[in-house]
Protein backbone atom coordinates (compact mmCIF):
# COMPACT_ATOMS: atom_id res chain seq x y z
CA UNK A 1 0.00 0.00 0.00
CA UNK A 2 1.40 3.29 -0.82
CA UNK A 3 0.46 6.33 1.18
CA UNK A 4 0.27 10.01 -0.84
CA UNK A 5 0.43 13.17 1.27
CA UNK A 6 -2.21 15.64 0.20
CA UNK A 7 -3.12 19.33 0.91
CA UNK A 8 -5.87 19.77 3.16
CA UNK A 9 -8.73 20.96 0.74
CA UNK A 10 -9.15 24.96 0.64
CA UNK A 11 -12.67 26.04 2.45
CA UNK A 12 -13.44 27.89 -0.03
CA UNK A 13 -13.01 24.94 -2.94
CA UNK A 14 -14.59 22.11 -0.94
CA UNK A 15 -18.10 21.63 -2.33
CA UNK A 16 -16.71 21.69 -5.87
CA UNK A 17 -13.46 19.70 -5.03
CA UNK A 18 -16.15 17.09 -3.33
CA UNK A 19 -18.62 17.35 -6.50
CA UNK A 20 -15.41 16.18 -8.58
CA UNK A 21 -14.42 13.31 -6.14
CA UNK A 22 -18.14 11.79 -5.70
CA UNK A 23 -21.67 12.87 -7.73
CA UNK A 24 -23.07 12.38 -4.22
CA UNK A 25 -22.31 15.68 -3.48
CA UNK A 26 -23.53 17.31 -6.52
CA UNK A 27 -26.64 19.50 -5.47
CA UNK A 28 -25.37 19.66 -1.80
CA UNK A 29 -25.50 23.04 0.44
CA UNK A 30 -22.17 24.79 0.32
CA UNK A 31 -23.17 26.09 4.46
CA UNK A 32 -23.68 22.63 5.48
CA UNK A 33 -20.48 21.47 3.41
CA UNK A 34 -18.51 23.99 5.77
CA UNK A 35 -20.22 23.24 8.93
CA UNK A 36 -19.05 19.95 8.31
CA UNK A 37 -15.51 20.87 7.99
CA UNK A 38 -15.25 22.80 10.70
CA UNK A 39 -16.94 20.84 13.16
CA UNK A 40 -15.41 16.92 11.64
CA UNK A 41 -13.03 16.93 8.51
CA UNK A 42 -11.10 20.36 9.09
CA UNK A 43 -10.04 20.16 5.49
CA UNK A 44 -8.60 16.39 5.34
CA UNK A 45 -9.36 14.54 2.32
CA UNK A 46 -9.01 11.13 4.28
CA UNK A 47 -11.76 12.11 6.67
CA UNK A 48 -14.14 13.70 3.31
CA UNK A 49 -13.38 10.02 1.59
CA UNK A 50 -15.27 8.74 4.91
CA UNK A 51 -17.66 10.63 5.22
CA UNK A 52 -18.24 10.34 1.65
CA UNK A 53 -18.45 6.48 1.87
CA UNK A 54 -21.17 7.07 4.66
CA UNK A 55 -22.93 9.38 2.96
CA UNK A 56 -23.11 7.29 -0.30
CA UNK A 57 -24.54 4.35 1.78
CA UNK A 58 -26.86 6.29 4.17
CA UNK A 59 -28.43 8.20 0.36
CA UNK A 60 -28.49 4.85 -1.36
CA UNK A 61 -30.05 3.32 1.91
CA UNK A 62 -32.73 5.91 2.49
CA UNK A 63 -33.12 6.67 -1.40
CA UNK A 64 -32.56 10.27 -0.76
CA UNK A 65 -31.73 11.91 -4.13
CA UNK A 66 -29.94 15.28 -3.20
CA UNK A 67 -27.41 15.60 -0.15
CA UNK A 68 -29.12 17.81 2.93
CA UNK A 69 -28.12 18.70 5.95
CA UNK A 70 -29.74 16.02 7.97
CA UNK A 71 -27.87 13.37 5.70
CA UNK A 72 -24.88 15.07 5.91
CA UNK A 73 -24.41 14.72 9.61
CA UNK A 74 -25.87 11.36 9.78
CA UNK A 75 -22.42 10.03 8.15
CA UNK A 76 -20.35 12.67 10.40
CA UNK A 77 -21.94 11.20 13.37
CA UNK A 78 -20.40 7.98 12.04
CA UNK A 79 -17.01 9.22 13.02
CA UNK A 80 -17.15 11.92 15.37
CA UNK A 81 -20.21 14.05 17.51
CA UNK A 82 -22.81 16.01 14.53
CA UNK A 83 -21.84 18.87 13.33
């Protein structure tokens, strides 16, 4: 396994730099994107990939077709206290 060092993910870039990574996040709130950050992922892509793999299963589970807030810390509260 080979481990890459990346830049923590610029506030102000995050819901577009997540929209690239995963469609999930197409559509979603750019507020509740940084409330996220702030409060879980503080701009590291490792913890966004998480949260992003929790997010795709709790959308796919519930058959919710547009990120919201109450999704979005559903799969924070996964790893850390909501947002």
């Amino acid at each position: 396994m080979t481990w890459h060092k990346v830049a923590g993910v610029e506030p102000d870039h995050l819901t577009e730099t997540l929209a690239t990574f995963h469609d999930v996040w197409e559509g979603a709130n750019p507020a509740d994107v940084k409330r996220a950050d702030a409060a879980i992922a503080r701009g590291n892509f490792r913890t966004w990939a998480k949260i992003t793999s929790h997010l795709y299963a709790l959308a796919k589970r519930s058959r919710h077709t547009k990120v919201d807030s109450s999704l979005i810390k559903q799969a924070c509260a996964r790893l850390a206290p909501t947002p």
